[in-house]
Protein backbone atom coordinates (compact mmCIF):
# COMPACT_ATOMS: atom_id res chain seq x y z
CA UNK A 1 110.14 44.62 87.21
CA UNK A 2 113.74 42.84 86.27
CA UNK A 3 115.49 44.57 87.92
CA UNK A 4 114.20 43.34 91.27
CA UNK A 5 114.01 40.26 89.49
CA UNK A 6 116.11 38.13 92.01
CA UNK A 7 113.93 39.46 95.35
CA UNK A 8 110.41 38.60 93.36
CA UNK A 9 111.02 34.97 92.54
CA UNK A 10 112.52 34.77 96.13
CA UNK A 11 109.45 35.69 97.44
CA UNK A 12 106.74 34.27 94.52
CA UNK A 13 108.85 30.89 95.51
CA UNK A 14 108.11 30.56 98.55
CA UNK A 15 104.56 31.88 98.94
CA UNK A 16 103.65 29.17 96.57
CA UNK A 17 105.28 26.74 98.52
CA UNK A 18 103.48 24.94 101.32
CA UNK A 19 102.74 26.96 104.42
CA UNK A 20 105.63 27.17 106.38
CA UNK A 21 106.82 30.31 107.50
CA UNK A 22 105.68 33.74 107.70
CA UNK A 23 107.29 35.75 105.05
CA UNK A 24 108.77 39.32 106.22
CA UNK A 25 109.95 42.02 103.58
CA UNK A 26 111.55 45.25 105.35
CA UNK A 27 114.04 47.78 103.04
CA UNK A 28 114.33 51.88 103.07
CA UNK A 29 111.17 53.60 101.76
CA UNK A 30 110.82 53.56 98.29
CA UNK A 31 112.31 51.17 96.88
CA UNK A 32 109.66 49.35 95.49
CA UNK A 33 108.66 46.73 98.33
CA UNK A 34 104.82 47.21 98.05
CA UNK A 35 104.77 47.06 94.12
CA UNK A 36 107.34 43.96 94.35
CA UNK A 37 104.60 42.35 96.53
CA UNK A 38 101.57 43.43 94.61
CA UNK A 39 103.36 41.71 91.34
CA UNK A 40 103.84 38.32 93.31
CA UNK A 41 100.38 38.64 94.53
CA UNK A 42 98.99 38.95 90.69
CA UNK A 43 101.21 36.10 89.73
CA UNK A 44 101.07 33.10 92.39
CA UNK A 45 97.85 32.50 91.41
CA UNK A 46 96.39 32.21 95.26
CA UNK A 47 93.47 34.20 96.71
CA UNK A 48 95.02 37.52 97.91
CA UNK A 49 94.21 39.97 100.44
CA UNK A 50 95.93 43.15 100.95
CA UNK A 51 95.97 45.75 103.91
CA UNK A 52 98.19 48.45 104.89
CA UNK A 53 98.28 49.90 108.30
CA UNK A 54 99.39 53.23 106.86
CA UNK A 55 96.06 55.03 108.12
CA UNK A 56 94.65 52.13 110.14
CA UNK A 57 97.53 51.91 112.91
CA UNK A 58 94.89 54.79 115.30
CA UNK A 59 92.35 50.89 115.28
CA UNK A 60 95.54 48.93 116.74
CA UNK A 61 95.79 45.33 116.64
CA UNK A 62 92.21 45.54 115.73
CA UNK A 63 93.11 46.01 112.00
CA UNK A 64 95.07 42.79 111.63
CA UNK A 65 92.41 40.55 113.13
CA UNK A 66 89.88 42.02 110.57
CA UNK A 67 92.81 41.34 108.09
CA UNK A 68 93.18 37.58 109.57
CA UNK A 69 89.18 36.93 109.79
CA UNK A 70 88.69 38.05 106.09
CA UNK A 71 91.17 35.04 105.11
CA UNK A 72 90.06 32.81 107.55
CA UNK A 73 86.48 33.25 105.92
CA UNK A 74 87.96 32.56 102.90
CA UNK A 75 89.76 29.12 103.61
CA UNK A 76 86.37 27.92 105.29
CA UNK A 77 84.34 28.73 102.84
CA UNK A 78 86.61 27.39 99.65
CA UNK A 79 89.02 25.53 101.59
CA UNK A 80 92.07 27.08 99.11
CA UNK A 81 95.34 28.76 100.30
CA UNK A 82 94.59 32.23 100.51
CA UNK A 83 97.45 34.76 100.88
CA UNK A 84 97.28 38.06 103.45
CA UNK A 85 99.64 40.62 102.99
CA UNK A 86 100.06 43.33 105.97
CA UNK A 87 101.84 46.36 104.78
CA UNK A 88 103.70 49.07 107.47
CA UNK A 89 103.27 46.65 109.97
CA UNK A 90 105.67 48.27 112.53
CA UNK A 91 102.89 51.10 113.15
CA UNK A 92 100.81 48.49 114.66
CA UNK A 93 101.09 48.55 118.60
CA UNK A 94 101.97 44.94 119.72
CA UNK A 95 101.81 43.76 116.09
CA UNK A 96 104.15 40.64 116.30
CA UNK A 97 102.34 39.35 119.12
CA UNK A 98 98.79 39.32 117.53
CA UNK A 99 100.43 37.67 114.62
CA UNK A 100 101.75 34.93 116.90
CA UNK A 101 98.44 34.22 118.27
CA UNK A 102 96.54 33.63 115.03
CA UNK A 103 99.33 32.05 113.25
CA UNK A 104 99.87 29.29 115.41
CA UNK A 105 96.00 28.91 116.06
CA UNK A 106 95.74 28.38 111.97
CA UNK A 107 98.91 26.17 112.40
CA UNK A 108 97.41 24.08 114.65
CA UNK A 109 94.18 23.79 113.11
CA UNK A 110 95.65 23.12 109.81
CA UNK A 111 94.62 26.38 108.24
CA UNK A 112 96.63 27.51 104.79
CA UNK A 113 96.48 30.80 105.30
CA UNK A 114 99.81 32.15 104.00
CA UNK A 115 101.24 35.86 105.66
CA UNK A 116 103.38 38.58 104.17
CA UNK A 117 103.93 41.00 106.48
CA UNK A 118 106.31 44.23 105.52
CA UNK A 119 107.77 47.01 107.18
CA UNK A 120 109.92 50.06 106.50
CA UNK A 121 111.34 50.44 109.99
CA UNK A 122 114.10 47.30 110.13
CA UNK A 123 114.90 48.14 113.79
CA UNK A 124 110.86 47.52 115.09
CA UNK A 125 110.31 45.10 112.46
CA UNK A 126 113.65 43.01 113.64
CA UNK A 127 112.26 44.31 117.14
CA UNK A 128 109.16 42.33 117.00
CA UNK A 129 110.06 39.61 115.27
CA UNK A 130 113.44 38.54 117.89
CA UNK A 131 110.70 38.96 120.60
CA UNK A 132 107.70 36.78 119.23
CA UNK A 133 108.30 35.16 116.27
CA UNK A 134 111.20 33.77 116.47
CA UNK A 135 111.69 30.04 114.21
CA UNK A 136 108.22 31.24 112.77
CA UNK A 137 109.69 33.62 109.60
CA UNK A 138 111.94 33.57 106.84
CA UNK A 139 113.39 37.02 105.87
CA UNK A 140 113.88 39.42 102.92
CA UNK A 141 116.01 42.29 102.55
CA UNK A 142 115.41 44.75 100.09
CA UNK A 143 117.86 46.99 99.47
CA UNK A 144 118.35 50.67 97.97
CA UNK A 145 118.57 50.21 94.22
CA UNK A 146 121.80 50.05 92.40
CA UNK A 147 123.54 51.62 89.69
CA UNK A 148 122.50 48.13 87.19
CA UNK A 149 118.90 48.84 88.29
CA UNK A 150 118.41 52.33 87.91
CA UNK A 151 120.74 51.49 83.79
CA UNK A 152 117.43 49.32 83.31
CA UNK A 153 114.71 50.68 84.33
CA UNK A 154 116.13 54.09 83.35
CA UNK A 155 118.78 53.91 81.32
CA UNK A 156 120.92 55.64 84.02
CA UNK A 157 124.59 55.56 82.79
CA UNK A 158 127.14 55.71 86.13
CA UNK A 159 128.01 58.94 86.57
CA UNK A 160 124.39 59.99 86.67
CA UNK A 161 124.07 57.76 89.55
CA UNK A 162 127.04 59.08 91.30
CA UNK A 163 125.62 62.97 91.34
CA UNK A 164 121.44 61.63 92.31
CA UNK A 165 121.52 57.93 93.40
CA UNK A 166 119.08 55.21 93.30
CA UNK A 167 115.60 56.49 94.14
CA UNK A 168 113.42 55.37 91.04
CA UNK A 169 110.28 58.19 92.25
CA UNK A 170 113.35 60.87 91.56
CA UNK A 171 114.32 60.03 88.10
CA UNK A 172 112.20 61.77 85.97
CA UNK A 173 113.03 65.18 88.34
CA UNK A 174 116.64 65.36 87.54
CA UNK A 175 116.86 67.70 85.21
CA UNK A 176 115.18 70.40 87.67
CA UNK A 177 117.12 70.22 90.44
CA UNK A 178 115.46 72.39 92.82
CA UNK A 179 112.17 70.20 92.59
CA UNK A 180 114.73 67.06 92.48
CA UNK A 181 115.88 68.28 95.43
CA UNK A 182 112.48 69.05 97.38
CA UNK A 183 111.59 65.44 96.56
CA UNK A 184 113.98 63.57 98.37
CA UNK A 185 114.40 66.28 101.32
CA UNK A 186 110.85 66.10 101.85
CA UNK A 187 109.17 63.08 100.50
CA UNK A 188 112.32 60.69 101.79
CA UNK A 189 114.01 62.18 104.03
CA UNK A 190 111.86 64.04 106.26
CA UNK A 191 108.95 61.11 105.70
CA UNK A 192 111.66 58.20 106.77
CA UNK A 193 112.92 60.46 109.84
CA UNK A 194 109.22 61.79 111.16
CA UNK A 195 107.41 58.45 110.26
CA UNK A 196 109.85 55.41 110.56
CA UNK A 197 111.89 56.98 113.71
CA UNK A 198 110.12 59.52 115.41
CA UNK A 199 106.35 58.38 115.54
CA UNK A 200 107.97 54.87 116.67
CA UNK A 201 111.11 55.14 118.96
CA UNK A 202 111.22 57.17 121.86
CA UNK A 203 114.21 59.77 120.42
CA UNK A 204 114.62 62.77 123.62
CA UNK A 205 116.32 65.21 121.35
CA UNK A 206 114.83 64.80 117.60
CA UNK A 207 116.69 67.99 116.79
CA UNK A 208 120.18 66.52 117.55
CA UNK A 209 119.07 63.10 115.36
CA UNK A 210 118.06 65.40 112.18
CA UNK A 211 121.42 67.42 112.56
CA UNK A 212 123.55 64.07 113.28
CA UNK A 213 122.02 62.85 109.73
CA UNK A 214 122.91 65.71 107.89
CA UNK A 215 126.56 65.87 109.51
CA UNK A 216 127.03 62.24 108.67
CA UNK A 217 125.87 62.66 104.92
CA UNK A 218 127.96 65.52 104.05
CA UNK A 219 131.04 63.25 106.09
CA UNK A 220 129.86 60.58 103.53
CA UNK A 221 132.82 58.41 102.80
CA UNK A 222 135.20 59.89 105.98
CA UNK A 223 135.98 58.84 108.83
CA UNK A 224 134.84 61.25 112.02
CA UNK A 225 134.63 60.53 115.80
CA UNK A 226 131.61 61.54 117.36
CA UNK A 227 133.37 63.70 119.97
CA UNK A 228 134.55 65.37 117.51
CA UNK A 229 130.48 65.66 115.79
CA UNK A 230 129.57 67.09 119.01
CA UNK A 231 131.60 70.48 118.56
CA UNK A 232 129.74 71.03 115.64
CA UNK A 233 126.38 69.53 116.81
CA UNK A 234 123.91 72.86 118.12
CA UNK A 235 122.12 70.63 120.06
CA UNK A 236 123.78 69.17 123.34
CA UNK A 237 124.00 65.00 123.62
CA UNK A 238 127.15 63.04 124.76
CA UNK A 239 128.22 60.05 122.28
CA UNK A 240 126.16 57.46 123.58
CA UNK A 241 123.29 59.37 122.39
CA UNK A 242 125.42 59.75 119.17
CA UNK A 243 125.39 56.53 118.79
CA UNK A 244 121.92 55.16 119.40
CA UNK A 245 121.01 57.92 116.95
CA UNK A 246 123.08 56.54 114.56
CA UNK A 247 121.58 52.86 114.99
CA UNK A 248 118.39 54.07 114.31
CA UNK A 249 119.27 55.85 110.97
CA UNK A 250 121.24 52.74 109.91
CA UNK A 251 118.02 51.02 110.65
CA UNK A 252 115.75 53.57 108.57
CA UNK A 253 118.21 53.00 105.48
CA UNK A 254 119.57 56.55 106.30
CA UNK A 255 122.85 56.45 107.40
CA UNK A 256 125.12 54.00 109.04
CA UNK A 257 128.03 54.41 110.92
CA UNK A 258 130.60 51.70 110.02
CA UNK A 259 133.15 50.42 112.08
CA UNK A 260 136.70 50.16 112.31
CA UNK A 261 137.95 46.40 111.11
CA UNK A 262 139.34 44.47 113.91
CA UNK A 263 138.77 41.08 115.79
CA UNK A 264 139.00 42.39 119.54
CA UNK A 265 135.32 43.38 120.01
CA UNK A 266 136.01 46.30 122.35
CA UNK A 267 138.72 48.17 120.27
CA UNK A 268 136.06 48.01 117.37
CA UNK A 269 133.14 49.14 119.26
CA UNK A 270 135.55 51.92 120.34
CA UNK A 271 136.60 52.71 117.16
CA UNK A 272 135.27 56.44 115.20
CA UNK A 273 132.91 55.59 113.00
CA UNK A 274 133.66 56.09 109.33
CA UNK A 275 130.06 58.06 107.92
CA UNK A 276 128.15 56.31 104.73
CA UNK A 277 124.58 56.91 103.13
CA UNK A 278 123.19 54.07 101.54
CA UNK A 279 122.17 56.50 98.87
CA UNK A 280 124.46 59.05 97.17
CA UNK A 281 121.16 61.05 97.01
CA UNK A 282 121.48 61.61 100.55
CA UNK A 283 124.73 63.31 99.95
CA UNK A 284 124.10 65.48 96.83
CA UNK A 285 120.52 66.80 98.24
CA UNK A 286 123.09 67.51 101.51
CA UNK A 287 125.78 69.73 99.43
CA UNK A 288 124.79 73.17 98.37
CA UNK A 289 126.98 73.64 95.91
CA UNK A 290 126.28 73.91 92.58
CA UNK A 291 126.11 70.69 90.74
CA UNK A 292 128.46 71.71 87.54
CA UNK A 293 131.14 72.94 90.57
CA UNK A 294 130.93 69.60 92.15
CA UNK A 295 131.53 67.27 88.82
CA UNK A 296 134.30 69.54 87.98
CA UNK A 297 136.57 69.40 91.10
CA UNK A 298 138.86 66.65 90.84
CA UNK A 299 138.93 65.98 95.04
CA UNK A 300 134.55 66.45 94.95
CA UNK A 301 134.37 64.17 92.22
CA UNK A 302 137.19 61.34 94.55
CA UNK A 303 134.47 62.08 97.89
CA UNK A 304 131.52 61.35 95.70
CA UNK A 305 133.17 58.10 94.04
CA UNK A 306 134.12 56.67 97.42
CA UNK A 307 130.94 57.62 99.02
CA UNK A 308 128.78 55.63 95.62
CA UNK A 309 131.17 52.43 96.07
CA UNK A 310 130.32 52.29 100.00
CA UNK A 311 126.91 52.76 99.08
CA UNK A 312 127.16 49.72 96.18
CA UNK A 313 128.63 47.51 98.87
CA UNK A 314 126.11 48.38 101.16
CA UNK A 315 123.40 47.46 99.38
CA UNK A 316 125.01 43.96 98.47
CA UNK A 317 125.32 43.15 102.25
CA UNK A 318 122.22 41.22 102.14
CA UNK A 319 122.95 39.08 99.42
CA UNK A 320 125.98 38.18 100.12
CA UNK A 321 126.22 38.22 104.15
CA UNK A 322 129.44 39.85 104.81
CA UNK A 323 130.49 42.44 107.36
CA UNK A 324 131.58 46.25 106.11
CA UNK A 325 133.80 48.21 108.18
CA UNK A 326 136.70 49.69 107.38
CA UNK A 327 140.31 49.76 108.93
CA UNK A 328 143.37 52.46 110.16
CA UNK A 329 146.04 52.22 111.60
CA UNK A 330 148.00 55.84 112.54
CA UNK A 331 148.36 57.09 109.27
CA UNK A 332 147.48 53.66 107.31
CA UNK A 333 143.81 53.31 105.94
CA UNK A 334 141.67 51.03 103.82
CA UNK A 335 138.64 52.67 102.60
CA UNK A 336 136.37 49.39 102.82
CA UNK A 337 136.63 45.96 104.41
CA UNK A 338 134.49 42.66 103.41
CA UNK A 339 134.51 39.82 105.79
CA UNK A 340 132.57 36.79 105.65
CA UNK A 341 133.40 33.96 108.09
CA UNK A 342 137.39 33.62 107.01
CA UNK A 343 137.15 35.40 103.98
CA UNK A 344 138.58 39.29 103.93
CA UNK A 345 138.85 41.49 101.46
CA UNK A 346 140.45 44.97 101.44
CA UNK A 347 139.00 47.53 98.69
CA UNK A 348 141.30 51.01 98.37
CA UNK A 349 139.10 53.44 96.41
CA UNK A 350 140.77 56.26 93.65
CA UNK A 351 144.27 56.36 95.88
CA UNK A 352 146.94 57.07 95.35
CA UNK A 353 150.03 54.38 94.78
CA UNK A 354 152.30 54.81 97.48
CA UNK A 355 148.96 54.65 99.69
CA UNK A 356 147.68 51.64 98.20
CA UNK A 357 151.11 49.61 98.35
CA UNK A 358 152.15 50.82 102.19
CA UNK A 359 148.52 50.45 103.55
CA UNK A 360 147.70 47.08 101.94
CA UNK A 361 150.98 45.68 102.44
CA UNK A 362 150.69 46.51 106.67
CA UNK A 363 147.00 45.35 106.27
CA UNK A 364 148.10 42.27 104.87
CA UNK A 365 150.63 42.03 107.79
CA UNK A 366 148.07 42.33 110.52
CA UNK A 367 145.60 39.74 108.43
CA UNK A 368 147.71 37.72 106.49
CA UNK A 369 144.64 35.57 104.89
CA UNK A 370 143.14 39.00 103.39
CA UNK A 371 142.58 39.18 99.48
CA UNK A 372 142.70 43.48 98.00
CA UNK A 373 141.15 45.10 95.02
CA UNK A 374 141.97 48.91 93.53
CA UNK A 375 138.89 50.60 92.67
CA UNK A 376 140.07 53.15 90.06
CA UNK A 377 143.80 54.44 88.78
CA UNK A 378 145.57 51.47 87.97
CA UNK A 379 142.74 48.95 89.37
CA UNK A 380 139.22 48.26 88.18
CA UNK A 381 137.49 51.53 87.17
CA UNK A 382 134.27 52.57 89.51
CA UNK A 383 132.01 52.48 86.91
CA UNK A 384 132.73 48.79 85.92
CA UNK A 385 132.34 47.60 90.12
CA UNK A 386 129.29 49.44 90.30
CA UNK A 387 128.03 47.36 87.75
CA UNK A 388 128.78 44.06 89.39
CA UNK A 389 126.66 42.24 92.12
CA UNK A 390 128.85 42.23 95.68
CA UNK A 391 128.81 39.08 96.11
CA UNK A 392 130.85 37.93 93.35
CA UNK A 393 133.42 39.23 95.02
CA UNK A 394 133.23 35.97 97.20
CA UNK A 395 134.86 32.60 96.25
């Protein structure tokens, strides 16, 4: 699995390290998070014990403690580090506080007993672990995969990733796009809204969350207010609502809502929201036009590149810690912003000259430290920055 190389010796590192913190690994569905965990479970060469509470979250906390006992059975009968790895852990009513309980009983008692917990809802699993386990975990991110990924594992060139994204289960259904496209509406989609949202948060209008997502992933790349969402929104909601919908998606690995660039808090939280998947999946499966239509319109072809580059520098947020928003100014506009404590940079995606030199020379006004980078035209072409890793954009 080399191509999440970098996320399994992460984890195999530290789980073979003495016990010290509870390892958590939360990420979109799909992506591979149980089969990177079963591979570090084959290789650390502990005792390993797997459960998933996908199917066992109707016995409650009930299930981990039978989990928990099995190990603890384990370390006093060998007296060995023995590794338990809890799988959908967010269906699991009051999980983080059962995990508290035994964890710092084995602590104290000097028990090895080494957790993995993992969870595809980052909002309940972040949730639960602010509330009880805080300075008890270490944390891994797992994100969508990238163009790189999906070369190597499937010999993907770019523009095939532009049109159907990074979901490895998809590959092989490409080249029947109505099946392609029942996959990821159904087995992704639906599955990530009904099971990682809607079973778990309290959501009042589930209708107006479903149509905010699809909205959003045809805006992919654009920047639209959500009063302006409303007027085309069947559903009745006020932006507020908008908004906490939108925070969940982000947290599902739907949809995110990024900001507009700027240091005064309450201008940015003001700001419309420019509209990115963190899949370009979730934007074809979203546009019913036909596929040979969309490759061959020059202005299609400009939404989709835009739309895979915030997507690319999405998924490199958590490897390289920077902040993604994006910044305007009246008619001015950067597509993409990276900042990391001091450090900004200012990408411009496929635009056009007089754009790029106007909007990055007032940009540069306003934020005189800022660095900028052309994606296409005269810059770097899309298809060689979506084959380099985020954060070597960083000094």
């Amino acid at each position: 699995m080399e191509y999440k190389r970098k996320a399994f010796d992460i984890l195999a590192k530290r789980v073979r390290e003495p016990r010290r913190f509870i390892q958590v690994v939360t990420g979109p569905r799909q992506v591979g998070k149980t089969t990177l965990v079963r591979q570090v479970m084959e290789e650390c060469g502990l005792d390993s014990r797997y459960g998933s509470a996908d199917g066992a979250s109707s016995f409650g906390d009930q299930w981990i403690r039978q989990q928990w006992e099995q190990a603890r059975l384990y370390w006093h009968t060998h007296h060995e580090p023995v590794l338990v790895v809890l799988d959908e852990i967010q269906k699991v009513t009051n999980w983080s506080e059962v995990i508290k309980v035994f964890w710092d009983e084995d602590t104290f008692q000097k028990r090895d007993i080494r957790v993995v917990i993992l969870g595809s809802s980052r909002l309940l699993v972040r949730q639960g672990l602010t509330e009880s386990l805080a300075g008890r975990f270490e944390l891994l991110e797992m994100s969508h995969w990238t163009c790189p990924e999906m070369t190597q594992a499937f010999g993907w060139e770019p523009e095939k990733f532009l049109w159907f994204g990074g979901y490895p289960g998809s590959a092989s259904l490409i080249h029947d796009e109505g099946r392609w496209r029942d996959y990821i509406y159904h087995s992704l989609i639906e599955t990530s809204i009904e099971k990682d949202i809607l079973q778990l948060t309290r959501v009042d209008k589930p209708a107006l969350l479903r149509q905010l997502f699809e909205i959003g992933s045809v805006y992919s790349g654009q920047i639209v207010a959500y009063s302006r969402m409303l007027g085309q929104l069947q559903d009745a909601g006020n932006t507020v609502t908008l908004a906490h919908y939108a925070d969940l998606l982000h947290g599902s690995g739907l949809l995110s809502a990024l900001p507009k660039f700027d240091p005064n808090l309450i201008r940015k939280r003001g700001s419309s929201p420019k509209w990115q998947v963190h899949n370009q999946a979730l934007l074809t499966v979203q546009d019913q036009r036909p596929l040979t239509t969309r490759t061959q319109d020059p202005a299609i072809r400009g939404r989709y590149v835009e739309s895979a580059v915030g997507t690319h520098l999405l998924a490199g947020r958590f490897d390289a810690q920077y902040d993604l928003s994006y910044w305007r100014e009246g008619g001015l506009e950067v597509d993409f912003v990276l900042s990391r404590g001091d450090e900004v940079l200012a990408i411009e995606v496929k635009s056009g000259q007089y754009r790029q030199a106007v909007s990055f020379s007032s940009f540069r006004k306003r934020f005189p430290q800022a660095r900028t980078m052309v994606i296409g035209h005269t810059g770097m072409p899309w298809e060689e920055f979506l084959s380099i890793p985020p954060e070597s954009l960083f000094g």
